[in-house]
C-alpha atoms as a PDB file:
ATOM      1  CA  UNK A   1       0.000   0.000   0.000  1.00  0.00           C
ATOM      2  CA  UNK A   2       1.823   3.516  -1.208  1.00  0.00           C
ATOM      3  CA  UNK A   3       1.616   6.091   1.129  1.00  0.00           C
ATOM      4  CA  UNK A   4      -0.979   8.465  -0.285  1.00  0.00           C
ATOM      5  CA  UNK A   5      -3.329   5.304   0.133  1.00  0.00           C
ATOM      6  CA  UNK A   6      -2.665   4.638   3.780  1.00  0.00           C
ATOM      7  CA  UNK A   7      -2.677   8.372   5.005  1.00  0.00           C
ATOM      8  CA  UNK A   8      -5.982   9.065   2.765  1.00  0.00           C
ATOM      9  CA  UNK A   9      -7.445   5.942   5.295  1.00  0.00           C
ATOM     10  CA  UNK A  10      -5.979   7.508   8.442  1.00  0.00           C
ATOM     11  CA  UNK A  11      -7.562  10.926   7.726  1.00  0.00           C
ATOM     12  CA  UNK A  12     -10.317   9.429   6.734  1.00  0.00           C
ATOM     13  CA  UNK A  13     -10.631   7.423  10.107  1.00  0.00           C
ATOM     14  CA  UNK A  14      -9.663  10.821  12.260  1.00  0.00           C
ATOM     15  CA  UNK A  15     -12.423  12.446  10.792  1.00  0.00           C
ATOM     16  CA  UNK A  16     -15.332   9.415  11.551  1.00  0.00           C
ATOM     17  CA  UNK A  17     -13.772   9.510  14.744  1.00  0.00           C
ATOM     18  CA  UNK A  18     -14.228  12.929  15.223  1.00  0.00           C
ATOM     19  CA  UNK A  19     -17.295  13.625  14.107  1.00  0.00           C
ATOM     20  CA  UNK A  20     -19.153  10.810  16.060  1.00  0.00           C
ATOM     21  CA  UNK A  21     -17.461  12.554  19.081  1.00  0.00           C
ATOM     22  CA  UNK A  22     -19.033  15.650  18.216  1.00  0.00           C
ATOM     23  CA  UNK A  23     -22.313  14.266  17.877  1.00  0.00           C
ATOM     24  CA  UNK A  24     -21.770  12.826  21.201  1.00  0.00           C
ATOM     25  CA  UNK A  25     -21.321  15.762  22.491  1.00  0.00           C
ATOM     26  CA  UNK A  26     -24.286  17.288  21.483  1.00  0.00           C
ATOM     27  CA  UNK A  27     -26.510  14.923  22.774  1.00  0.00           C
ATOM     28  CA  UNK A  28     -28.222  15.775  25.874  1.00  0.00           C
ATOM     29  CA  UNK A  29     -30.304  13.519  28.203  1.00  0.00           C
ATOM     30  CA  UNK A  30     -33.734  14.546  29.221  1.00  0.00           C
ATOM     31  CA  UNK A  31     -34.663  14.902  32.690  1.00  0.00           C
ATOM     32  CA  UNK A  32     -36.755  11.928  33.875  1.00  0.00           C
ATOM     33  CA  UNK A  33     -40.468  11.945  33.072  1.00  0.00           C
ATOM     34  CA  UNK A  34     -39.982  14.370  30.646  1.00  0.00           C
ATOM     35  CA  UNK A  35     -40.322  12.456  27.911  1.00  0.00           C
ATOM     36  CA  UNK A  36     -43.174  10.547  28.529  1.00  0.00           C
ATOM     37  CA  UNK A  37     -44.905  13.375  29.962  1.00  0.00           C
ATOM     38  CA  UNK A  38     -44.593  14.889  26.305  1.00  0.00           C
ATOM     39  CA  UNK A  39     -47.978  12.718  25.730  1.00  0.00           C
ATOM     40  CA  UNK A  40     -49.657  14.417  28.169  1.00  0.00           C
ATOM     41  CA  UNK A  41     -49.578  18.137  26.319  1.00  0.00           C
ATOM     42  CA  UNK A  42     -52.852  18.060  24.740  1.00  0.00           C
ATOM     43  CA  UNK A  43     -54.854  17.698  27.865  1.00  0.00           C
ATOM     44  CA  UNK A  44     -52.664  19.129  30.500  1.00  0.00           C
ATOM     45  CA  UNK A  45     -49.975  21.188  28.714  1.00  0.00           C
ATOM     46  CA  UNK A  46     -46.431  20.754  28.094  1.00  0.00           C
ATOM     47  CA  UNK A  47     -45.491  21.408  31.585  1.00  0.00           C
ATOM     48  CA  UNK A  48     -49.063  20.449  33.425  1.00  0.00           C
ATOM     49  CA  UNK A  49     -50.499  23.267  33.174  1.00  0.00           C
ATOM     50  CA  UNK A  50     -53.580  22.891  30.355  1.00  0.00           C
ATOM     51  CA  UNK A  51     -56.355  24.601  30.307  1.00  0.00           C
ATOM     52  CA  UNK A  52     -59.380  23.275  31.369  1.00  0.00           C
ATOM     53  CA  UNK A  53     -58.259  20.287  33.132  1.00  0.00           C
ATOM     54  CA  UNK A  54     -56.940  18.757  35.975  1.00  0.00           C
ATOM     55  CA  UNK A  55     -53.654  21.204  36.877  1.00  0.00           C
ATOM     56  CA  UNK A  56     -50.454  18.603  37.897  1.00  0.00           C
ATOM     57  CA  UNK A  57     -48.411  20.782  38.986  1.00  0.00           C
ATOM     58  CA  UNK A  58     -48.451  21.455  42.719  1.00  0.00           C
ATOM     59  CA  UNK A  59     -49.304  18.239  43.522  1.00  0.00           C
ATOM     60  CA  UNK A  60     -46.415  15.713  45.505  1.00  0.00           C
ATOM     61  CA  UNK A  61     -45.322  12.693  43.205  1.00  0.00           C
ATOM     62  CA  UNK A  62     -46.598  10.538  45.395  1.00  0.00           C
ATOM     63  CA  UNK A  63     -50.268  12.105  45.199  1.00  0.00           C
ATOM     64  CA  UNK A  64     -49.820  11.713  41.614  1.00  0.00           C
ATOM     65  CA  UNK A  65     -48.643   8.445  41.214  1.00  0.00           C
ATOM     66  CA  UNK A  66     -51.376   7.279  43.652  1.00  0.00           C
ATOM     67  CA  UNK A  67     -53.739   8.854  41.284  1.00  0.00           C
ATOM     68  CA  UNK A  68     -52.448   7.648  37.879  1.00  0.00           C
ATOM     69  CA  UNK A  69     -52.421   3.830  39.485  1.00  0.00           C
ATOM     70  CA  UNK A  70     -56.182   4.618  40.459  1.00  0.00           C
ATOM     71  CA  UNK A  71     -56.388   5.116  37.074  1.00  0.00           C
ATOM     72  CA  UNK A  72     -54.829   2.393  35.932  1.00  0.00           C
ATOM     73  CA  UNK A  73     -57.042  -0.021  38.387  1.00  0.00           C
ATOM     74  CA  UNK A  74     -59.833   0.852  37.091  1.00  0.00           C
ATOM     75  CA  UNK A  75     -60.631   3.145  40.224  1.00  0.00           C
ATOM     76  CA  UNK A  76     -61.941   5.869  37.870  1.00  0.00           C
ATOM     77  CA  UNK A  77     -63.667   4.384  35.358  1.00  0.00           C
ATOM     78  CA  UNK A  78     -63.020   3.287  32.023  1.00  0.00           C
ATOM     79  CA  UNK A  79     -62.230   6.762  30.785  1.00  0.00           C
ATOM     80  CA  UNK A  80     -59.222   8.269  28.837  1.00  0.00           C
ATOM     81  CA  UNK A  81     -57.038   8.742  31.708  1.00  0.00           C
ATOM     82  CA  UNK A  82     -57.556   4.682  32.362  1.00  0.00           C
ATOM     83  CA  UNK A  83     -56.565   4.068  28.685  1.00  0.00           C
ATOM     84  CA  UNK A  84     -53.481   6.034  29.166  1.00  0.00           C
ATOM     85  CA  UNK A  85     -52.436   4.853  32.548  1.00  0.00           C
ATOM     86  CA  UNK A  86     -52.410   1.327  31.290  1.00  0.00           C
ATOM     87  CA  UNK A  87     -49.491   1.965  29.279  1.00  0.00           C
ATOM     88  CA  UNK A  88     -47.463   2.873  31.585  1.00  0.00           C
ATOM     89  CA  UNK A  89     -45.427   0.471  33.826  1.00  0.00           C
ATOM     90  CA  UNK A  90     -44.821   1.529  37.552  1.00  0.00           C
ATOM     91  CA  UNK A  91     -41.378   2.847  37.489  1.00  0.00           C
ATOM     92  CA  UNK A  92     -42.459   5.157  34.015  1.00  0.00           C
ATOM     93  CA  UNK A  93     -46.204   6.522  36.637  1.00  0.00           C
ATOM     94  CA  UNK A  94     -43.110   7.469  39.175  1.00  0.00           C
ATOM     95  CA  UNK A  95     -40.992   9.232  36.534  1.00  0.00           C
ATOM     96  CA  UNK A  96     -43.949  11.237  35.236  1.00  0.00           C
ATOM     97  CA  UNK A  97     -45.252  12.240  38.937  1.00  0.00           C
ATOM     98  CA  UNK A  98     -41.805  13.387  39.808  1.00  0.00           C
ATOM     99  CA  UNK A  99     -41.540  15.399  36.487  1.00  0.00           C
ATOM    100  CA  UNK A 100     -44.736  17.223  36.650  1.00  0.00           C
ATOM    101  CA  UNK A 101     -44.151  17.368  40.498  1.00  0.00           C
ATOM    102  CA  UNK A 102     -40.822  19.471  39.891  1.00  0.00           C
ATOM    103  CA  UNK A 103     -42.881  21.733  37.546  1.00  0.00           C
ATOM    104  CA  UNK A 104     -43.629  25.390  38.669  1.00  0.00           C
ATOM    105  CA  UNK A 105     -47.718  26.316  38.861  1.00  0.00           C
END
């Protein structure tokens, strides 16, 4: 392999590397809960806050997970808070009450 070849792969190589770093560093990790609380907007705002429903913020997490498992038990009827609640596993109804817990009124 002549030269040119060989130091056309290792530039090649520095700049993969470097790039994927970069892209690495621009990732940032979302807060817990905030995420799935994203599916909540439409009824209670992006921050818990919607208009003409139930306000979440101001409320402890554990208020608010007790409430999203009534929910999810069937507690409160079959309406569309039950549908959503039953796609949510326990430790994802924690992350959501501490997100929207943490969120100012």
């Amino acid at each position: 392999m002549s030269a040119l070849p060989r130091s056309l792969l290792a530039l090649t190589v520095t700049a993969v590397l470097a790039a994927s770093q970069a892209a690495l560093a621009q990732t940032t990790v979302s807060p817990p809960g905030r995420l799935l609380a994203s599916n909540c907007f439409q009824c209670h705002g992006t921050n818990g806050n919607g208009p003409g429903f139930d306000e979440l913020t101001g409320k402890s997490a554990s208020k608010l997970f007790k409430e999203m498992k009534e929910y999810q038990s069937g507690e409160e009827g079959e309406g569309i808070m039950a549908v959503h609640a039953m796609g949510y596993t326990d430790a994802q109804l924690r992350e959501l009450s501490q997100w929207f817990s943490q969120q100012q009124p």
